[in-house]
PDB file of N, CA and C in Angstrom:
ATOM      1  N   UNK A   1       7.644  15.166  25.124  1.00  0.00           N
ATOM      2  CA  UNK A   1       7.529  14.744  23.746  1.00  0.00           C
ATOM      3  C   UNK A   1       8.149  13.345  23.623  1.00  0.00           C
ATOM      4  N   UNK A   2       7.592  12.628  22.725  1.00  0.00           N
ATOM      5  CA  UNK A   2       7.979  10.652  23.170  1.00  0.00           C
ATOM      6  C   UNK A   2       9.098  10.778  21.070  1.00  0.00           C
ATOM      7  N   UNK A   3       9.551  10.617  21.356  1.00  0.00           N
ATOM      8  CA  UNK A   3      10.163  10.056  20.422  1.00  0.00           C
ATOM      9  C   UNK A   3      10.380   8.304  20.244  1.00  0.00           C
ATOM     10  N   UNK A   4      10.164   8.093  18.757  1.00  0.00           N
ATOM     11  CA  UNK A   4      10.603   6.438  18.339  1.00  0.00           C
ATOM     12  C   UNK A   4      11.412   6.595  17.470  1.00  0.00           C
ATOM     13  N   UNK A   5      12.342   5.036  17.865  1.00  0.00           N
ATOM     14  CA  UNK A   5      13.817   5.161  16.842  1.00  0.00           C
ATOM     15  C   UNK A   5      13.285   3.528  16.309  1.00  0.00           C
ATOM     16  N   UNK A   6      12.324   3.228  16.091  1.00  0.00           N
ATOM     17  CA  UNK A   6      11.793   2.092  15.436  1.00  0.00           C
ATOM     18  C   UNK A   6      12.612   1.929  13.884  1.00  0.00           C
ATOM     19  N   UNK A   7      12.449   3.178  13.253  1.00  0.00           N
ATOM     20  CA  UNK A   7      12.882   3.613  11.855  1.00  0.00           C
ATOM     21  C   UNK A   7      14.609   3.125  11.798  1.00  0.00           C
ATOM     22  N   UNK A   8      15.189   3.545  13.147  1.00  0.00           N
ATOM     23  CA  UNK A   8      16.918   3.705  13.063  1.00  0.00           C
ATOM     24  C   UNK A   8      16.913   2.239  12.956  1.00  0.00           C
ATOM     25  N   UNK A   9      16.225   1.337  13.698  1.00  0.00           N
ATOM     26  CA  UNK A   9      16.640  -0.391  13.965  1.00  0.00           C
ATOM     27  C   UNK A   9      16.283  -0.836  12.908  1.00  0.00           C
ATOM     28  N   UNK A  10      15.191  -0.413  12.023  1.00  0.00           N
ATOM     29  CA  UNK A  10      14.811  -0.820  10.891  1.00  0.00           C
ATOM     30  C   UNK A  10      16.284  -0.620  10.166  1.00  0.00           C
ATOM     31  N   UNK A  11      16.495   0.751   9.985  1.00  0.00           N
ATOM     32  CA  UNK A  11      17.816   1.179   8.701  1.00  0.00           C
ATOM     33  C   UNK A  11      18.703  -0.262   9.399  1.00  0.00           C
ATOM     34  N   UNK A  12      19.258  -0.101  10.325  1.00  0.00           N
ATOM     35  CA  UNK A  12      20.117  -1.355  10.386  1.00  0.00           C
ATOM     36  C   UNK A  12      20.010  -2.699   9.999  1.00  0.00           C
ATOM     37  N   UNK A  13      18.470  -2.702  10.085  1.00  0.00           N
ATOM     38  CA  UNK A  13      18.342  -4.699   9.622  1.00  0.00           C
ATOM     39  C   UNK A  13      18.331  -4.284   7.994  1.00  0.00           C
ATOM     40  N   UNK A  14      17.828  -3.306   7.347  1.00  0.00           N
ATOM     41  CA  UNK A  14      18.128  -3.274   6.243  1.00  0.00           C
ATOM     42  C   UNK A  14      19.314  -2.872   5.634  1.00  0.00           C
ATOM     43  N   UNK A  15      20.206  -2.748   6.360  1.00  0.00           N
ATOM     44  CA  UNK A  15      21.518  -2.335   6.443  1.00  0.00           C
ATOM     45  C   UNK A  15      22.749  -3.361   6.666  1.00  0.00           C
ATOM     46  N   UNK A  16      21.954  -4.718   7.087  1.00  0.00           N
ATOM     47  CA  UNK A  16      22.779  -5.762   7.537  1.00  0.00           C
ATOM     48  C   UNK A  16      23.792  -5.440   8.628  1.00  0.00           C
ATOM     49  N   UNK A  17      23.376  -4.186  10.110  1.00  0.00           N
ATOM     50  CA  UNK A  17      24.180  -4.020  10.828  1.00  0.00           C
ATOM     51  C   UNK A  17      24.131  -3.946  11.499  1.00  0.00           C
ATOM     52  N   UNK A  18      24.636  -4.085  12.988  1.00  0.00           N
ATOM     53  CA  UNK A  18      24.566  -4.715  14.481  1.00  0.00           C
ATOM     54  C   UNK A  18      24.555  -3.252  15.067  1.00  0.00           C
ATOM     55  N   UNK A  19      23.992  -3.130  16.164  1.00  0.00           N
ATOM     56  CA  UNK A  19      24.206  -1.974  16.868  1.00  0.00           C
ATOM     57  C   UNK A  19      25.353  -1.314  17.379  1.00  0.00           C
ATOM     58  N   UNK A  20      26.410  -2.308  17.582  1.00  0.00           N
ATOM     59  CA  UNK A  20      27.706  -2.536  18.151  1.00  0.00           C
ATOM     60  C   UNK A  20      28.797  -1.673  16.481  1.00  0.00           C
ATOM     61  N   UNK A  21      28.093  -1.795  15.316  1.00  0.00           N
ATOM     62  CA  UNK A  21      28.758  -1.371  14.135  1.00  0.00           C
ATOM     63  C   UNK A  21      27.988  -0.086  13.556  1.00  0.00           C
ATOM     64  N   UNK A  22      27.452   0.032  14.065  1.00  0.00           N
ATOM     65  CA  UNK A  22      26.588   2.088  14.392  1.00  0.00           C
ATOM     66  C   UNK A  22      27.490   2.681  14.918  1.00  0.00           C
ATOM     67  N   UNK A  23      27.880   2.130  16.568  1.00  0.00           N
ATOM     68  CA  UNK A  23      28.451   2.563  17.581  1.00  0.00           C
ATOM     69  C   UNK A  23      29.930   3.012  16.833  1.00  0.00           C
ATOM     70  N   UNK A  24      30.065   2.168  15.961  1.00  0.00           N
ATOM     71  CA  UNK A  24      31.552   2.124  15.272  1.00  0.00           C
ATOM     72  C   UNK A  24      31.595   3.678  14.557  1.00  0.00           C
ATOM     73  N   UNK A  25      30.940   3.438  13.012  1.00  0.00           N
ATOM     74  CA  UNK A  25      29.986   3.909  12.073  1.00  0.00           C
ATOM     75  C   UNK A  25      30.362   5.531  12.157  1.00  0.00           C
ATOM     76  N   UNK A  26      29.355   5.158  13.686  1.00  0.00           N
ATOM     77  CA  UNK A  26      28.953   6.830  14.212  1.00  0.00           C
ATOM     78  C   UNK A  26      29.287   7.653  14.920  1.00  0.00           C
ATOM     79  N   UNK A  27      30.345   6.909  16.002  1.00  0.00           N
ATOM     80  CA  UNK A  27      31.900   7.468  16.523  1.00  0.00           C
ATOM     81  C   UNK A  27      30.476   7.870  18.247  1.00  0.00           C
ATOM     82  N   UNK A  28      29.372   6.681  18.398  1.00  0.00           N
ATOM     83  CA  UNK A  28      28.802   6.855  19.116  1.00  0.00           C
ATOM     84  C   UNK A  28      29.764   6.183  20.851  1.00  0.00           C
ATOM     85  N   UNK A  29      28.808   6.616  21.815  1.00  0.00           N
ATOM     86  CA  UNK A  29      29.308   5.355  22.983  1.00  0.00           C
ATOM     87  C   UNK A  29      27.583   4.252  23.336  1.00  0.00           C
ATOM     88  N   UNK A  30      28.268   3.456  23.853  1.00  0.00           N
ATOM     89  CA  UNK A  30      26.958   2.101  23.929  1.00  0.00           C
ATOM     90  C   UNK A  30      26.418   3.020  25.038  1.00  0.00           C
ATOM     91  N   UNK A  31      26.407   3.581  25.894  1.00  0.00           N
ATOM     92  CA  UNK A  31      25.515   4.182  26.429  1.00  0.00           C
ATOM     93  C   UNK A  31      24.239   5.796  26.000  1.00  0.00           C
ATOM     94  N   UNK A  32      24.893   5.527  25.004  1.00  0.00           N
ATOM     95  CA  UNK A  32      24.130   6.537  23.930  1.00  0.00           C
ATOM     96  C   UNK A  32      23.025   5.374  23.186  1.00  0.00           C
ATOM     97  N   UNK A  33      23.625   4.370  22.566  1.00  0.00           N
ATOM     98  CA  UNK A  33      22.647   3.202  22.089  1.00  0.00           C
ATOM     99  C   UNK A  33      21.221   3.165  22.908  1.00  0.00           C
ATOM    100  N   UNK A  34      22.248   2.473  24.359  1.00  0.00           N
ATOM    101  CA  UNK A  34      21.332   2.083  25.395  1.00  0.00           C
ATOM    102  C   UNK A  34      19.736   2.972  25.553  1.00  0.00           C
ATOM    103  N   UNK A  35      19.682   4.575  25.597  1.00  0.00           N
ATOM    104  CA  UNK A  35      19.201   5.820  25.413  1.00  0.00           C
ATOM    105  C   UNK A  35      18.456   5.692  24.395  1.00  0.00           C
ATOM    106  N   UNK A  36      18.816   5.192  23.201  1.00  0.00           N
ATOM    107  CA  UNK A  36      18.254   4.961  21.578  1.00  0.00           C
ATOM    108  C   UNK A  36      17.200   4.283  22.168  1.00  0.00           C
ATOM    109  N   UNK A  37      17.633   2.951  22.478  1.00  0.00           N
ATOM    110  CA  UNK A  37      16.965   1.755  22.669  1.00  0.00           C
ATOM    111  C   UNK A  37      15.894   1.807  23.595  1.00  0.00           C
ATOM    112  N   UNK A  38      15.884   2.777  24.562  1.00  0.00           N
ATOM    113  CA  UNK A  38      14.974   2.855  25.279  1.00  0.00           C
ATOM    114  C   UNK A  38      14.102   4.257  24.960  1.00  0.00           C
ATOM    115  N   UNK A  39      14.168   5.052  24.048  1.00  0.00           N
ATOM    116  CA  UNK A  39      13.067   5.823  23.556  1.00  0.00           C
ATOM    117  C   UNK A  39      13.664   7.233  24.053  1.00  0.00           C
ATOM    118  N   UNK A  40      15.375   7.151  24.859  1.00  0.00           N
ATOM    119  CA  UNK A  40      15.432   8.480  25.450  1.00  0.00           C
ATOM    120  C   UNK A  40      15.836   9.692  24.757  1.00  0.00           C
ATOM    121  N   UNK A  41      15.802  10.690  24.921  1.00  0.00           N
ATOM    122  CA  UNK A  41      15.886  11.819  24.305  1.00  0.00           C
ATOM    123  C   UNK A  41      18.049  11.960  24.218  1.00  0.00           C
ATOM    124  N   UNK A  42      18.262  12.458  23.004  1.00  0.00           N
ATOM    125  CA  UNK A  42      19.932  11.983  22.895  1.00  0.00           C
ATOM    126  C   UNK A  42      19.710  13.794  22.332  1.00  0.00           C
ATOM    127  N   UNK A  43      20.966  14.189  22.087  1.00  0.00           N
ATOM    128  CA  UNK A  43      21.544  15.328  21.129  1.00  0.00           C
ATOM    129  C   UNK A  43      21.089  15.370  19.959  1.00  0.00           C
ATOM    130  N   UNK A  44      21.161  16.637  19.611  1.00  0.00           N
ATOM    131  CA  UNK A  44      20.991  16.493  17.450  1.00  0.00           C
ATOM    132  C   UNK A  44      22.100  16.238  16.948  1.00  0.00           C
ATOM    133  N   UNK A  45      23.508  16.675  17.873  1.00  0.00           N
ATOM    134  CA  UNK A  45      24.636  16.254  17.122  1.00  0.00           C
ATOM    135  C   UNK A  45      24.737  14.870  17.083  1.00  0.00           C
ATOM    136  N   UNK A  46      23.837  13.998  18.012  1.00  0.00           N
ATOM    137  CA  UNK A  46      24.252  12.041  17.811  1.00  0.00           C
ATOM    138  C   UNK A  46      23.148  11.833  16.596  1.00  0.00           C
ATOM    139  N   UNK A  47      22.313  12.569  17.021  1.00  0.00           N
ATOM    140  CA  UNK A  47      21.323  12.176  15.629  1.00  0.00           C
ATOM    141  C   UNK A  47      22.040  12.637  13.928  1.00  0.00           C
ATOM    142  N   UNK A  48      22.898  13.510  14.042  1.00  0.00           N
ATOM    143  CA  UNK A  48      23.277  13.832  12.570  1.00  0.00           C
ATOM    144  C   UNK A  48      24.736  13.195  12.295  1.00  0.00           C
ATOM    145  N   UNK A  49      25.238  12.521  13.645  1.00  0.00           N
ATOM    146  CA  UNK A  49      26.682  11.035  13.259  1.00  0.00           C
ATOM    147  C   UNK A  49      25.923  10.503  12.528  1.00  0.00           C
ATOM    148  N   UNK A  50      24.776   9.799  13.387  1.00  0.00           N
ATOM    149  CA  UNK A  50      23.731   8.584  12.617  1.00  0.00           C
ATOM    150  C   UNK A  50      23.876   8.753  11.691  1.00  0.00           C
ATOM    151  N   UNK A  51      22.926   9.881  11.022  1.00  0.00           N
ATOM    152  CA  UNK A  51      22.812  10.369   9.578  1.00  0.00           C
ATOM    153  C   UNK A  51      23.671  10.152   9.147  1.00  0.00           C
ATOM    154  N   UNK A  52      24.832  10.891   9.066  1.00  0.00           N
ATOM    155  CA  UNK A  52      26.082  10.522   8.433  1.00  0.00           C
ATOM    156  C   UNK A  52      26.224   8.981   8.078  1.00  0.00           C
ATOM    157  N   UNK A  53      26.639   8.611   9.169  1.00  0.00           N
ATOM    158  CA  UNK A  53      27.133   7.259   9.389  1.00  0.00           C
ATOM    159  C   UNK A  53      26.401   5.791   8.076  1.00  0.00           C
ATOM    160  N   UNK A  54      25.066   6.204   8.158  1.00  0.00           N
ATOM    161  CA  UNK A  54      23.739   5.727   7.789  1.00  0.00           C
ATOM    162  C   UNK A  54      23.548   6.197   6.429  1.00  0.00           C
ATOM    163  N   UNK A  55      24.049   7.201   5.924  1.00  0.00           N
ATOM    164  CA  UNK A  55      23.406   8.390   4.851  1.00  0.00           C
ATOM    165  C   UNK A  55      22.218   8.235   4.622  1.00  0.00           C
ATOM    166  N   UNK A  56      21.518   8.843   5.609  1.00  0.00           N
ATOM    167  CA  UNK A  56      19.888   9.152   5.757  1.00  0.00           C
ATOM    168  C   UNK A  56      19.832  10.682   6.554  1.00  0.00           C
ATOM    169  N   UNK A  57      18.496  10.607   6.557  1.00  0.00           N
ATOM    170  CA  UNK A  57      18.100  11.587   6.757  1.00  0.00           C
ATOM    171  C   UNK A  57      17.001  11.752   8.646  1.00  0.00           C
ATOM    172  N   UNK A  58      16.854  12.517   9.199  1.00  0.00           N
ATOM    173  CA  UNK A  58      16.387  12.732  10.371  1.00  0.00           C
ATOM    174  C   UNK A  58      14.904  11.369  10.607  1.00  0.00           C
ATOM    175  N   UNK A  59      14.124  12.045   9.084  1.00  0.00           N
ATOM    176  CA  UNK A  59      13.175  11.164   9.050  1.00  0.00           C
ATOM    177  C   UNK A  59      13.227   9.867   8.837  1.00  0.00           C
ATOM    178  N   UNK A  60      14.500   9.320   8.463  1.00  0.00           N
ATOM    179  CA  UNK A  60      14.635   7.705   8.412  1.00  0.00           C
ATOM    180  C   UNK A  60      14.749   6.994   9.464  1.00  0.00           C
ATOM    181  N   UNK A  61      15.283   8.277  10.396  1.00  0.00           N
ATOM    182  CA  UNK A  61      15.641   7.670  11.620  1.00  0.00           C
ATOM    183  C   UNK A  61      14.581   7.419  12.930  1.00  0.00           C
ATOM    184  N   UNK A  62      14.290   8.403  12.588  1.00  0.00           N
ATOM    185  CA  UNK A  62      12.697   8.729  13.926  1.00  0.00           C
ATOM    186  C   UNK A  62      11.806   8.993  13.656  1.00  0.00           C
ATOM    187  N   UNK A  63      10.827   8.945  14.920  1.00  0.00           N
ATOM    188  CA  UNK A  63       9.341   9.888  14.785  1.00  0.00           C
ATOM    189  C   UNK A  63       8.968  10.078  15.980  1.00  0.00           C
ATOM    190  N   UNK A  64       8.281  11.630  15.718  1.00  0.00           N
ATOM    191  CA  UNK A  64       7.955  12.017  16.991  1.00  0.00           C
ATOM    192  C   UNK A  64       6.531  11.589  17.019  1.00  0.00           C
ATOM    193  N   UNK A  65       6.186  10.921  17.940  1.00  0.00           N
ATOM    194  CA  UNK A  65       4.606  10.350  18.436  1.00  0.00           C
ATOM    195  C   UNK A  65       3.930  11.801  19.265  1.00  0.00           C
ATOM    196  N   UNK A  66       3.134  11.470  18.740  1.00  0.00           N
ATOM    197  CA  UNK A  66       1.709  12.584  19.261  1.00  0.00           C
ATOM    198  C   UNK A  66       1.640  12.570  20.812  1.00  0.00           C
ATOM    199  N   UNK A  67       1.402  14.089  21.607  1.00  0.00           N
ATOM    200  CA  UNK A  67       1.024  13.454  22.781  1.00  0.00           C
ATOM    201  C   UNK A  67       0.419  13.247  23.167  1.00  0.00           C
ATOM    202  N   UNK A  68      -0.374  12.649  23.963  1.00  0.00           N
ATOM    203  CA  UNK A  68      -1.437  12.327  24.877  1.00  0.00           C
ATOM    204  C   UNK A  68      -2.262  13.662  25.437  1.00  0.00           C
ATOM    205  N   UNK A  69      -3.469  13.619  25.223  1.00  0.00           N
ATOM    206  CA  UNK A  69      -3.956  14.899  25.737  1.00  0.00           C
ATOM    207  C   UNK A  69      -4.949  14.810  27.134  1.00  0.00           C
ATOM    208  N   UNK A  70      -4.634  14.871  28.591  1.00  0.00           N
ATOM    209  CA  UNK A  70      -5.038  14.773  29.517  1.00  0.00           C
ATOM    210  C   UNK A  70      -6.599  15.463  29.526  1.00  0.00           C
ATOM    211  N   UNK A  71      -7.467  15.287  29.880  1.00  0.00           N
ATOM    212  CA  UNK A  71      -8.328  15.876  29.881  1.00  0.00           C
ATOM    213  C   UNK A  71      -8.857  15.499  31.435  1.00  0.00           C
ATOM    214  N   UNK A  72      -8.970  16.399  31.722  1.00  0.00           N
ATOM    215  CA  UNK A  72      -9.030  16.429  33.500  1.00  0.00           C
ATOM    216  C   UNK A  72     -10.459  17.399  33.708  1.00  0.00           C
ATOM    217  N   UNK A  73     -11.291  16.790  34.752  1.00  0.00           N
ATOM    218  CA  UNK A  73     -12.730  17.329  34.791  1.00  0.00           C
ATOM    219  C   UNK A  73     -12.957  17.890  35.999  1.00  0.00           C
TER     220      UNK A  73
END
């Protein structure tokens, strides 16, 4: 399943806040970011600091993208 955190980088530029002040925020580590940043799959408990941190909600933060459906002949 592909998850995007397009939505989370958005809340921050509309948020006026650096990734480095999430990390703060959200009582995250930069190698949890790093994970964000690259599309990887993290905990629900880092996803509901965010929230917190952010006061939003799951859906502000992400989306799960559709998968690809192989069709093999």
């Amino acid at each position: 399943m592909a998850i995007s955190y397009k939505k989370l980088w958005k809340q921050l530029i509309d948020k006026d806040m650096k990734k480095k002040d999430l990390e703060i925020a959200a009582g995250i580590s930069h190698y949890t970011i790093n994970k964000l940043n690259h599309g990887d799959n993290v905990t629900t408990d880092v996803l509901v600091k965010i929230c917190r941190a952010l006061d939003c909600t799951l859906d502000d933060i992400m989306d799960i993208l559709p998968e690809e459906i192989n069709h093999a002949k």
